[in-house]
PDB file of N, CA and C in Angstrom:
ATOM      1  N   UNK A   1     119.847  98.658 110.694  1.00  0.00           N
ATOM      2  CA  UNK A   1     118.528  98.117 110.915  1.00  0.00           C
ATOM      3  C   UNK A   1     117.673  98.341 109.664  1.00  0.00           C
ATOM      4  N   UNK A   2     116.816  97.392 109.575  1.00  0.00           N
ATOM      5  CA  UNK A   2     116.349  97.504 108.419  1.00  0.00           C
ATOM      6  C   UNK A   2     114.858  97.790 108.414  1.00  0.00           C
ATOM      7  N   UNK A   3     113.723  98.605 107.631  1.00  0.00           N
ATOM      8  CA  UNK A   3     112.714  98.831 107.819  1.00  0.00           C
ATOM      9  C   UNK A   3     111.713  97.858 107.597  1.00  0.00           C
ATOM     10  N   UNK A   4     110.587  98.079 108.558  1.00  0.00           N
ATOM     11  CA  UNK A   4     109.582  97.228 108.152  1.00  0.00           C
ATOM     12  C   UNK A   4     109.148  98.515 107.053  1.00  0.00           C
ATOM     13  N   UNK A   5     108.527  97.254 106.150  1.00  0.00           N
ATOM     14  CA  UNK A   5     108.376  97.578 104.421  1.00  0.00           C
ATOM     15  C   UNK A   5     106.568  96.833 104.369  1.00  0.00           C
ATOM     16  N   UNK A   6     105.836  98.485 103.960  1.00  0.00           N
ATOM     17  CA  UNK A   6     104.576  97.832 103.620  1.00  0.00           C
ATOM     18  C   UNK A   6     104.194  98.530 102.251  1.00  0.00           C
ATOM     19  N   UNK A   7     103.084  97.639 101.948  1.00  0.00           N
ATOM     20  CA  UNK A   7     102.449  98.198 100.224  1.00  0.00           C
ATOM     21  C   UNK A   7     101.181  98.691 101.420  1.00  0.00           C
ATOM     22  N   UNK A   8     100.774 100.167 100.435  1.00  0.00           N
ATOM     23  CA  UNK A   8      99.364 101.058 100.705  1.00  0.00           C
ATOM     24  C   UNK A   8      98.614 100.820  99.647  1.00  0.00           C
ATOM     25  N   UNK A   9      97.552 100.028  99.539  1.00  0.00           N
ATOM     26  CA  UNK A   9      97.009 100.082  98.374  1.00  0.00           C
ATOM     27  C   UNK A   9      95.397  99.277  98.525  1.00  0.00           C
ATOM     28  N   UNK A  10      94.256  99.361  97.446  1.00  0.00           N
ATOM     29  CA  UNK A  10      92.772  98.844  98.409  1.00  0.00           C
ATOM     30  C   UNK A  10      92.800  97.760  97.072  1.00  0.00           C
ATOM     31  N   UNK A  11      92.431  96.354  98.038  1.00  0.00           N
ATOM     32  CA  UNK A  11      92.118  95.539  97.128  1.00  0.00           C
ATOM     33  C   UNK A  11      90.495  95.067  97.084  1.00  0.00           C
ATOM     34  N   UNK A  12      89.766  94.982  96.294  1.00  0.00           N
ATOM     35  CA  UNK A  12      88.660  94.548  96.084  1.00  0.00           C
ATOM     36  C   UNK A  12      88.063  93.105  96.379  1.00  0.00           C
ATOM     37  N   UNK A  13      87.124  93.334  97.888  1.00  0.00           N
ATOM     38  CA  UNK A  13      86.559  92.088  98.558  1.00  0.00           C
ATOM     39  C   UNK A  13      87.565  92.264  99.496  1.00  0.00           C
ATOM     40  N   UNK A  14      88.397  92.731  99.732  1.00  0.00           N
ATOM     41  CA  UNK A  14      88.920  92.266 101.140  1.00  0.00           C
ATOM     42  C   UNK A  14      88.926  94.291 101.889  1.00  0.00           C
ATOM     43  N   UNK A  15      87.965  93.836 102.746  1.00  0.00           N
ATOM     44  CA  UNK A  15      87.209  94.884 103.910  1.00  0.00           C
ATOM     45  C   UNK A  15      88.339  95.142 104.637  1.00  0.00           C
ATOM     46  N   UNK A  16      88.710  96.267 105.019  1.00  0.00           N
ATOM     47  CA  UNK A  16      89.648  96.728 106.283  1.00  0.00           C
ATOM     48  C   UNK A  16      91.238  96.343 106.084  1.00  0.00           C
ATOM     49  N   UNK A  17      91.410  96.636 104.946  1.00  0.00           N
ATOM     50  CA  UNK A  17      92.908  95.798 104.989  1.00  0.00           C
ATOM     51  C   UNK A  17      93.345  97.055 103.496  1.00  0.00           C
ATOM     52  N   UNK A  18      94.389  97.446 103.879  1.00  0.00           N
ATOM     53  CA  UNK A  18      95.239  98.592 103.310  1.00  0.00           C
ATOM     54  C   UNK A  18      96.373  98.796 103.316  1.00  0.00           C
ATOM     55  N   UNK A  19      96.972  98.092 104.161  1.00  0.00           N
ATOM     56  CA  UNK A  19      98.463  97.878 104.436  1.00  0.00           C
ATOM     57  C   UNK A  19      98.605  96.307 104.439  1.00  0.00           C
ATOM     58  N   UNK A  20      99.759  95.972 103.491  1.00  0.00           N
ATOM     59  CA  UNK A  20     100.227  95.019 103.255  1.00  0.00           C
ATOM     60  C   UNK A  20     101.563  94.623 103.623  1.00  0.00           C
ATOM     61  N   UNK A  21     102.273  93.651 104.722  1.00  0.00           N
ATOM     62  CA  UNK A  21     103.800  93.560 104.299  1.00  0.00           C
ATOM     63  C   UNK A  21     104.663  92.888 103.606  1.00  0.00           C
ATOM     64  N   UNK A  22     105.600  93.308 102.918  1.00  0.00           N
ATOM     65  CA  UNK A  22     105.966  92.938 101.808  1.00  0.00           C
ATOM     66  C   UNK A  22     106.801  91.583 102.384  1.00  0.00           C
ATOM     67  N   UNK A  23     106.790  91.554 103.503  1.00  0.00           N
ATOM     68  CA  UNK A  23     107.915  90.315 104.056  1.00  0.00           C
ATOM     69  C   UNK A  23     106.526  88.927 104.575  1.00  0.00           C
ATOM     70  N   UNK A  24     106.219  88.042 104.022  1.00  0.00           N
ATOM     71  CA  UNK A  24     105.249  87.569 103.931  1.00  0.00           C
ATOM     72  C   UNK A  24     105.454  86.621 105.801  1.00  0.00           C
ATOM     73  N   UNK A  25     106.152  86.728 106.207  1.00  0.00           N
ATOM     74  CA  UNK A  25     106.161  86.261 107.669  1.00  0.00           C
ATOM     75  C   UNK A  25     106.597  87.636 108.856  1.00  0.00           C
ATOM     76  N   UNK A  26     105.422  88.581 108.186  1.00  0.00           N
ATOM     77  CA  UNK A  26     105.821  89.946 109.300  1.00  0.00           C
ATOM     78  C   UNK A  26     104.945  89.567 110.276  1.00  0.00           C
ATOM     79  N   UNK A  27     105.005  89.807 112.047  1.00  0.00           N
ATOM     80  CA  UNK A  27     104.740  89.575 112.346  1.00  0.00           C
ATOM     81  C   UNK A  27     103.112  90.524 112.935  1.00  0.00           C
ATOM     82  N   UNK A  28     102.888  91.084 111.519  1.00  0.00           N
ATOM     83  CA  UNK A  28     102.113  92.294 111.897  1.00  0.00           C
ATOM     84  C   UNK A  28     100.503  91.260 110.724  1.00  0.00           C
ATOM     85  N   UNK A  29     101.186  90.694 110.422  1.00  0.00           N
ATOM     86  CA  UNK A  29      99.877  89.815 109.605  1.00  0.00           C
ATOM     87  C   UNK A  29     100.061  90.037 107.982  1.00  0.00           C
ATOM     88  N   UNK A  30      99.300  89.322 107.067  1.00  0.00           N
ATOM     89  CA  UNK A  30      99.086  89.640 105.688  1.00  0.00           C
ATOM     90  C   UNK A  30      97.704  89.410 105.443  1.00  0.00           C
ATOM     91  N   UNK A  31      97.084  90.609 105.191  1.00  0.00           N
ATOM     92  CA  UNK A  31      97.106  91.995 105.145  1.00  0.00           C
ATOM     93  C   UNK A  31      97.537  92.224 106.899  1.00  0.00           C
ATOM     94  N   UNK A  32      98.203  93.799 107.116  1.00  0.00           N
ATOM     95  CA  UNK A  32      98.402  93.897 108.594  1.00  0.00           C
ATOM     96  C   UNK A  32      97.205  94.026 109.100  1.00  0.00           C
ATOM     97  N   UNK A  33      97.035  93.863 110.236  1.00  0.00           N
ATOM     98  CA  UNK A  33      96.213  93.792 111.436  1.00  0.00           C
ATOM     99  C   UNK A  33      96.373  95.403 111.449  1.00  0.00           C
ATOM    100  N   UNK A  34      95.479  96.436 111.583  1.00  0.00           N
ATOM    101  CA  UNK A  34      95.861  97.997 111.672  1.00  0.00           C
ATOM    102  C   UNK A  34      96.005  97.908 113.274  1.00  0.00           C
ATOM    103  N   UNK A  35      95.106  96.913 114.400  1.00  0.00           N
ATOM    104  CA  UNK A  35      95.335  96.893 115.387  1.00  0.00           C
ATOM    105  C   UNK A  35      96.525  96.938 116.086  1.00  0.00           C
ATOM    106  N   UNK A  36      97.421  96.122 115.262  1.00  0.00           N
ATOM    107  CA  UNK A  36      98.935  95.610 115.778  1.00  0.00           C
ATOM    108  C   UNK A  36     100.126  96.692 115.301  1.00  0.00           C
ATOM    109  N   UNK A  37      99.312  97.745 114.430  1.00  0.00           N
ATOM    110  CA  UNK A  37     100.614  98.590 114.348  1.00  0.00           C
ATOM    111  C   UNK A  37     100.030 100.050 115.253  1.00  0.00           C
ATOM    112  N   UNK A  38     101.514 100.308 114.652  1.00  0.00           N
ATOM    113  CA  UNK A  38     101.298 102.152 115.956  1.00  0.00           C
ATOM    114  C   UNK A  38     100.841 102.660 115.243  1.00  0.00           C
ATOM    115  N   UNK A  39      99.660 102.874 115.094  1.00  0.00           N
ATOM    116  CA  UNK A  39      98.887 103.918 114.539  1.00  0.00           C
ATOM    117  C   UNK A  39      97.709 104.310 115.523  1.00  0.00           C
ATOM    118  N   UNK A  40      97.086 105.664 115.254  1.00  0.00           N
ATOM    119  CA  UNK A  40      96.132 105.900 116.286  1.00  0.00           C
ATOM    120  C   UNK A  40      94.728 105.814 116.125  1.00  0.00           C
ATOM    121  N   UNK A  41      94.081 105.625 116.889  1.00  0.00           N
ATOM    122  CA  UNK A  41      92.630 105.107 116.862  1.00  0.00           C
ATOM    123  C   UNK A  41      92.084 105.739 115.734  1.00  0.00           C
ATOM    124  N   UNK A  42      93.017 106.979 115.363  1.00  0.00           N
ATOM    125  CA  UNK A  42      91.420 108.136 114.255  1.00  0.00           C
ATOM    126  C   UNK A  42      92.158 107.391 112.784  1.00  0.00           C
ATOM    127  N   UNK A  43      93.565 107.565 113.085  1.00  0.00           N
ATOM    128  CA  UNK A  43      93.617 106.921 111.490  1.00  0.00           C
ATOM    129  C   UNK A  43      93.815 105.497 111.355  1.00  0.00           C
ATOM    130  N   UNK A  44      93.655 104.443 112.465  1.00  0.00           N
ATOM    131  CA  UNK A  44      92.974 103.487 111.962  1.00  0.00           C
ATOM    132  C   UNK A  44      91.570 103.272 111.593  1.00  0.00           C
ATOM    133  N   UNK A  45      90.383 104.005 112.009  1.00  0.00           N
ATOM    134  CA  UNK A  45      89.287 104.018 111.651  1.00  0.00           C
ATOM    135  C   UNK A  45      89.014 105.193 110.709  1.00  0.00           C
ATOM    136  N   UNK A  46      89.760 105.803 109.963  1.00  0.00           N
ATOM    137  CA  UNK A  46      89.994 106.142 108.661  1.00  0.00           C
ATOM    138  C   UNK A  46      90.502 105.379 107.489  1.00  0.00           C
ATOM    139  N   UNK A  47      91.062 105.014 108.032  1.00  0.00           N
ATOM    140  CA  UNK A  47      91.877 103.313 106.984  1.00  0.00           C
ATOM    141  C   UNK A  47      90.685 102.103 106.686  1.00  0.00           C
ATOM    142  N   UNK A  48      90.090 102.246 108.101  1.00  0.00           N
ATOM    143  CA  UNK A  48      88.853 101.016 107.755  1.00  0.00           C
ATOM    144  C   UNK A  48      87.516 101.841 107.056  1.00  0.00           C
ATOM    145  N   UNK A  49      87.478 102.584 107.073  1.00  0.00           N
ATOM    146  CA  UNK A  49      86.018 103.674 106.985  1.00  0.00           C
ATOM    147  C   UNK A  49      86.760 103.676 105.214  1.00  0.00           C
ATOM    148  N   UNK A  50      88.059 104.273 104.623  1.00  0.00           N
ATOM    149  CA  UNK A  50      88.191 104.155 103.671  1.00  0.00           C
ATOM    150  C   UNK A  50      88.615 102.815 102.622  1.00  0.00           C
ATOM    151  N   UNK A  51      88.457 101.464 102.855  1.00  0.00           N
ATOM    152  CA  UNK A  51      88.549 100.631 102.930  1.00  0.00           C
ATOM    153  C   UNK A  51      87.144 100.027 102.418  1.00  0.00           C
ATOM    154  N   UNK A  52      86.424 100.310 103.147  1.00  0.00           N
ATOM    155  CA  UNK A  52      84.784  99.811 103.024  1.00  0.00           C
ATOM    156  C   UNK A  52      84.033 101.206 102.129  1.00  0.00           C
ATOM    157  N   UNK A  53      84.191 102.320 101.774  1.00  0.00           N
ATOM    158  CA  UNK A  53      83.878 103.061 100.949  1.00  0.00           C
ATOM    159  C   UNK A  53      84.446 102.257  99.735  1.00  0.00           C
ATOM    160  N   UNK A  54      85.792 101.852  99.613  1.00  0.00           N
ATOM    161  CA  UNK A  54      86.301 101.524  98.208  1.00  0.00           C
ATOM    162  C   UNK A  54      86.194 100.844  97.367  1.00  0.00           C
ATOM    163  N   UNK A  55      84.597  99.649  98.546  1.00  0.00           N
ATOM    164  CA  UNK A  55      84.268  98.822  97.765  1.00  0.00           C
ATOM    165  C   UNK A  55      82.986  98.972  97.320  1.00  0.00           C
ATOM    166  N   UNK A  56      82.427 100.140  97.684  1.00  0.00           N
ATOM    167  CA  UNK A  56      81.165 100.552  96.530  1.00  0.00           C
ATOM    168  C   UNK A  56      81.600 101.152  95.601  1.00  0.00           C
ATOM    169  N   UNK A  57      83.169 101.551  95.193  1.00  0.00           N
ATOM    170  CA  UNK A  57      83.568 101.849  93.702  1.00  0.00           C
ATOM    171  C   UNK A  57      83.571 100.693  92.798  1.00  0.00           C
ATOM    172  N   UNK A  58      83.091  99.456  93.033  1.00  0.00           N
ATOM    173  CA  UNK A  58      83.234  98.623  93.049  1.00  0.00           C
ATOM    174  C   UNK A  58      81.900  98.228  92.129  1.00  0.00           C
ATOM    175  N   UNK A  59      81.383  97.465  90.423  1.00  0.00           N
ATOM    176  CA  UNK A  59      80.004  97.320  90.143  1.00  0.00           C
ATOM    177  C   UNK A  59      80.203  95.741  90.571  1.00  0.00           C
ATOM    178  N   UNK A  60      79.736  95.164  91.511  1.00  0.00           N
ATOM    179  CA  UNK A  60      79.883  94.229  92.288  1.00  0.00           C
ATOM    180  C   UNK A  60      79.023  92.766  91.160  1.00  0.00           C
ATOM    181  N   UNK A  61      78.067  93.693  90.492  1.00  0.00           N
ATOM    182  CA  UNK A  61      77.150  92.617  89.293  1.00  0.00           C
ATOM    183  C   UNK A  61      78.112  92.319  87.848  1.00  0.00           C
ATOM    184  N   UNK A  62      79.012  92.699  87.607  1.00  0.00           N
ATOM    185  CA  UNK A  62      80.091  93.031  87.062  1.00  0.00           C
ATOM    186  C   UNK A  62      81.350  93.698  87.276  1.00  0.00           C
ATOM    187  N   UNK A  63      81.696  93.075  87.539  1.00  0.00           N
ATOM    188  CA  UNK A  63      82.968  94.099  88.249  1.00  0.00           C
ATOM    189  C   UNK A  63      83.954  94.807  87.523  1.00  0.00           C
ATOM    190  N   UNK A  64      84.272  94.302  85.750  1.00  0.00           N
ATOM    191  CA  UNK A  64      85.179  94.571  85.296  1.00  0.00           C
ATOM    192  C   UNK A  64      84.103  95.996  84.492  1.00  0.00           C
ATOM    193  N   UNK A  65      83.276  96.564  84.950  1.00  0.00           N
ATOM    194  CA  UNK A  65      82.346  97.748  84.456  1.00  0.00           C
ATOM    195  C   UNK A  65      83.510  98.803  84.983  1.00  0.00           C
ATOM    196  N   UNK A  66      82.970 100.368  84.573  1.00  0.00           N
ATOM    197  CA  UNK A  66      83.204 101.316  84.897  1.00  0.00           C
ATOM    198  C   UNK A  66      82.816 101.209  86.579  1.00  0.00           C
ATOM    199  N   UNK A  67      83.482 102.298  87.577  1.00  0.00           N
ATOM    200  CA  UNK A  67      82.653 102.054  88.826  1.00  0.00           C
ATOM    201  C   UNK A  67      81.484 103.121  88.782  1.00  0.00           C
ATOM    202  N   UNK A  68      80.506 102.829  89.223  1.00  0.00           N
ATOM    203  CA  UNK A  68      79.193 103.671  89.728  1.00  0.00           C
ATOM    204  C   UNK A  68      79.432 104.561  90.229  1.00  0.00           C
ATOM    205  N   UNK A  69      80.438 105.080  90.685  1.00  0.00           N
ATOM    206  CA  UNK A  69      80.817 106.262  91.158  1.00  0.00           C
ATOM    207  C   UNK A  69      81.204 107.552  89.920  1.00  0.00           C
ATOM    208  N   UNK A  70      80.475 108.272  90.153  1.00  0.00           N
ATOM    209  CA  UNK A  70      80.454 109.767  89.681  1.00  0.00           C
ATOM    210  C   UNK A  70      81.665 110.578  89.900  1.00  0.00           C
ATOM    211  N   UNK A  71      82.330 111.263  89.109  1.00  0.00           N
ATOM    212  CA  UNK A  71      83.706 112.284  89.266  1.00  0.00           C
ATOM    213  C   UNK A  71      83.663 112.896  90.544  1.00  0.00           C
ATOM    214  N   UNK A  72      82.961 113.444  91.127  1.00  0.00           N
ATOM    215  CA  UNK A  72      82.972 114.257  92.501  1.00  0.00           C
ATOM    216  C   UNK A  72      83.329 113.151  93.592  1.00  0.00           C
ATOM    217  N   UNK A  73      82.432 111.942  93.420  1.00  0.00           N
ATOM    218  CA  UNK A  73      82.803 110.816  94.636  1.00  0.00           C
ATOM    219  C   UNK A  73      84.360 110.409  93.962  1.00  0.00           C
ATOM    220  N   UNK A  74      84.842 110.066  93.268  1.00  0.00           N
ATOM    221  CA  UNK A  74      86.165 108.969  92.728  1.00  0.00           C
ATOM    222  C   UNK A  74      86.985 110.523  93.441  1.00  0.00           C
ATOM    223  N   UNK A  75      86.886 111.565  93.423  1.00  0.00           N
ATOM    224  CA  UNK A  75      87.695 112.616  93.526  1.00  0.00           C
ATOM    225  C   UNK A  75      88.265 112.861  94.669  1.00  0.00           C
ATOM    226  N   UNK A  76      86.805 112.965  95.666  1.00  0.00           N
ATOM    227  CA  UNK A  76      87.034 113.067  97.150  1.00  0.00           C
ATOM    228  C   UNK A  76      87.453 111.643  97.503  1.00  0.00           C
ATOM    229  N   UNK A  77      87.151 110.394  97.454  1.00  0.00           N
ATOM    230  CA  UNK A  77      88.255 108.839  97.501  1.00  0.00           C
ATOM    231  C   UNK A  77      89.734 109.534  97.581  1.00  0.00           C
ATOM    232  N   UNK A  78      90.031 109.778  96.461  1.00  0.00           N
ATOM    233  CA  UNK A  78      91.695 109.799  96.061  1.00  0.00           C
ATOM    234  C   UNK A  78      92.138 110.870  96.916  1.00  0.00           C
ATOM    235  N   UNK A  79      91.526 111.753  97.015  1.00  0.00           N
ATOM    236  CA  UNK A  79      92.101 112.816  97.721  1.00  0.00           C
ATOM    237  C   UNK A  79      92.419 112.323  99.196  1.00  0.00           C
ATOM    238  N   UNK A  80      91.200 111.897  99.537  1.00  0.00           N
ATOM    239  CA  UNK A  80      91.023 111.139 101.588  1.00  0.00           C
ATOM    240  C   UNK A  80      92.273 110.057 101.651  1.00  0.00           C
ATOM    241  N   UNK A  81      92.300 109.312 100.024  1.00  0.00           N
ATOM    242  CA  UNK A  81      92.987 108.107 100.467  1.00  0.00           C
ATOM    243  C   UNK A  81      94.817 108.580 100.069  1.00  0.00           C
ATOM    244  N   UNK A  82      95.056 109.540  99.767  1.00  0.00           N
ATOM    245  CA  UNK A  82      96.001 110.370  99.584  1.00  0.00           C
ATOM    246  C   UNK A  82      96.396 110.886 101.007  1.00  0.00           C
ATOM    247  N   UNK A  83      95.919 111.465 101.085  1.00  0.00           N
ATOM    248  CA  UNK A  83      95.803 112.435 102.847  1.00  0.00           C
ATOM    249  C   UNK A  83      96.008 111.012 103.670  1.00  0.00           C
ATOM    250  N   UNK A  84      95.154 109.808 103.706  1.00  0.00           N
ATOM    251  CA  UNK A  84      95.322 108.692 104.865  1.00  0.00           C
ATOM    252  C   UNK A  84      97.195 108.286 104.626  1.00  0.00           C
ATOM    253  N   UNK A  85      97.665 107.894 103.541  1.00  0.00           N
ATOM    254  CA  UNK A  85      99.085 107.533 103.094  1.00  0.00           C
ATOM    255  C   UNK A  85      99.921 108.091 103.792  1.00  0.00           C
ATOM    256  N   UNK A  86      99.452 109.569 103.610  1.00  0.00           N
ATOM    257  CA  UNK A  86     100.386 111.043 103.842  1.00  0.00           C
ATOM    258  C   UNK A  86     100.665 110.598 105.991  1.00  0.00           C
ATOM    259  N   UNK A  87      99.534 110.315 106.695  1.00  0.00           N
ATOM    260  CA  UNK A  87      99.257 110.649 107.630  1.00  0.00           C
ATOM    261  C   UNK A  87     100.176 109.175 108.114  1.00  0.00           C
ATOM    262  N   UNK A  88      99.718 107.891 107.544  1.00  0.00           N
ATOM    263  CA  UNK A  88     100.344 106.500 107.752  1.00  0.00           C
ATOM    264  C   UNK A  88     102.334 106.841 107.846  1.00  0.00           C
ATOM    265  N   UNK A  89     102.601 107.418 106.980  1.00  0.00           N
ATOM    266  CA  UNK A  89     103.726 107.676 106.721  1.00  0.00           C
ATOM    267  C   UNK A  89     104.296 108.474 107.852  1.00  0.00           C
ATOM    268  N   UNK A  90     103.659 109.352 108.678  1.00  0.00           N
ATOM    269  CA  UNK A  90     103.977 110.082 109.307  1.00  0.00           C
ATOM    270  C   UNK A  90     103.735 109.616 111.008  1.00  0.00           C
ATOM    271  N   UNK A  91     102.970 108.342 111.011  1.00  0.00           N
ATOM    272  CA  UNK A  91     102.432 108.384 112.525  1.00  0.00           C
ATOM    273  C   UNK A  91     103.532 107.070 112.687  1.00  0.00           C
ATOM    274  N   UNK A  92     103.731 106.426 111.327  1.00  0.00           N
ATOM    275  CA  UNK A  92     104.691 105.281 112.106  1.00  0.00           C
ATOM    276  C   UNK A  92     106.124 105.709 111.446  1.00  0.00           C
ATOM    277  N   UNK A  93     106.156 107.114 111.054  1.00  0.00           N
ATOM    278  CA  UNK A  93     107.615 107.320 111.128  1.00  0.00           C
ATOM    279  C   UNK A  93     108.460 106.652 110.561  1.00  0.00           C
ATOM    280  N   UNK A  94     110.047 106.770 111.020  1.00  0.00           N
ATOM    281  CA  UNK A  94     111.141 106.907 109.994  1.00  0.00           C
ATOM    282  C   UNK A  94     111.799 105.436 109.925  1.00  0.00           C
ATOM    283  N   UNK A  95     111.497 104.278 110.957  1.00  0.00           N
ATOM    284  CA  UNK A  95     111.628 102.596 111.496  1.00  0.00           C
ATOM    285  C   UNK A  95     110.647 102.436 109.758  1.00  0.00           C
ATOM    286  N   UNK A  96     109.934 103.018 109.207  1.00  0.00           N
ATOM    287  CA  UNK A  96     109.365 101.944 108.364  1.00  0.00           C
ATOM    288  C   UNK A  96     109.234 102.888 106.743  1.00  0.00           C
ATOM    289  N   UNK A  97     108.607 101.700 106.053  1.00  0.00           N
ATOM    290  CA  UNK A  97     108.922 102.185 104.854  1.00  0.00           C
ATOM    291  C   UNK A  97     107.316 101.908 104.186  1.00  0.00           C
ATOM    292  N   UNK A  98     106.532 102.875 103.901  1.00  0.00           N
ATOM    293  CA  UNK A  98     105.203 102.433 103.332  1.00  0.00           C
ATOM    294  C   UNK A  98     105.751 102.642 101.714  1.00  0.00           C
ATOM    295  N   UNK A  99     105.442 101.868 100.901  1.00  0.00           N
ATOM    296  CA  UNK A  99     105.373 102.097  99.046  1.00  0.00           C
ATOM    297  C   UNK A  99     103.913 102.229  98.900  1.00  0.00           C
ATOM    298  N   UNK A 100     103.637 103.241  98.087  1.00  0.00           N
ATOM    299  CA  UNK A 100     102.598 104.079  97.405  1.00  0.00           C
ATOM    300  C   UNK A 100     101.968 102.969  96.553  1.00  0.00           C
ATOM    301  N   UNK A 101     101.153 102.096  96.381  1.00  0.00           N
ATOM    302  CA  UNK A 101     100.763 100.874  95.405  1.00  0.00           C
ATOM    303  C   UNK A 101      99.539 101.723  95.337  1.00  0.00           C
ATOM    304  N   UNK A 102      98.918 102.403  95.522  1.00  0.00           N
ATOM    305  CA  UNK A 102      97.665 103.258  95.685  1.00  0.00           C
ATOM    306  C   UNK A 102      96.847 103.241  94.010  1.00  0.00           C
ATOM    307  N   UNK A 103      95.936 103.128  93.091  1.00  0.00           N
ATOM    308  CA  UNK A 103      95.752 103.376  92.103  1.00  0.00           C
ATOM    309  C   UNK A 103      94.620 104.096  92.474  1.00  0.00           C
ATOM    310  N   UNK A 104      94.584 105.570  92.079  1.00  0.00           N
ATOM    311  CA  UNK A 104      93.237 106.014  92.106  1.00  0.00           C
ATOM    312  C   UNK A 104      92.220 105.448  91.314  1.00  0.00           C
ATOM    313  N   UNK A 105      90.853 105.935  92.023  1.00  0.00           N
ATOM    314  CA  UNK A 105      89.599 105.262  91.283  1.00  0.00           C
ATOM    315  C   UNK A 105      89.132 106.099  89.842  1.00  0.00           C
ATOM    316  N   UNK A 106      89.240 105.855  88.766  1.00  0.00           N
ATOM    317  CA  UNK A 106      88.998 106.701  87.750  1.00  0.00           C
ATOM    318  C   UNK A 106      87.606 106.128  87.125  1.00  0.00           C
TER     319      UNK A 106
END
């Protein structure tokens, strides 16, 4: 059997969406639906809560700027969105395969 296979990673302008599957007719959506997978209520609304933080790293009047975010905020991001991966990996278990696409915010 073969795993469902997702990318973890935050793309800019698109709100609530963090998991990607790499099989473009999964039946979990592109970006997934966090609704439609087994995950539990706290770390799907950690996924969306970190999701919508990632886009005030974001200089939205320029975007290709440095982000407005200060070393202490980009720090605690990577760390939360580190810990969310860690937790994704673990609540839907050994059926699937998350890849790390993650780039911290520097």
């Amino acid at each position: 059997m073969t795993a469902e296979r997702l990318r973890f990673f935050f793309e800019s302008g698109s709100v609530g969406s963090v998991l990607w599957p790499e099989d473009p007719e999964s039946p979990y959506g592109c970006p997934a639906g966090l609704e439609l997978l087994p995950l539990g209520a706290g770390l799907r609304a950690e996924l969306t809560e970190l999701s919508q933080w990632y886009q005030t790293s974001i200089d939205w009047d320029y975007p290709p700027d440095p982000s407005p975010w200060g070393q202490e905020e980009k720090d605690r991001f990577n760390a939360r969105a580190r810990a969310a991966l860690d937790a994704v990996r673990r609540e839907l278990g050994p059926g699937w395969a998350v890849v790390d696409r993650f780039r911290p915010v520097r």
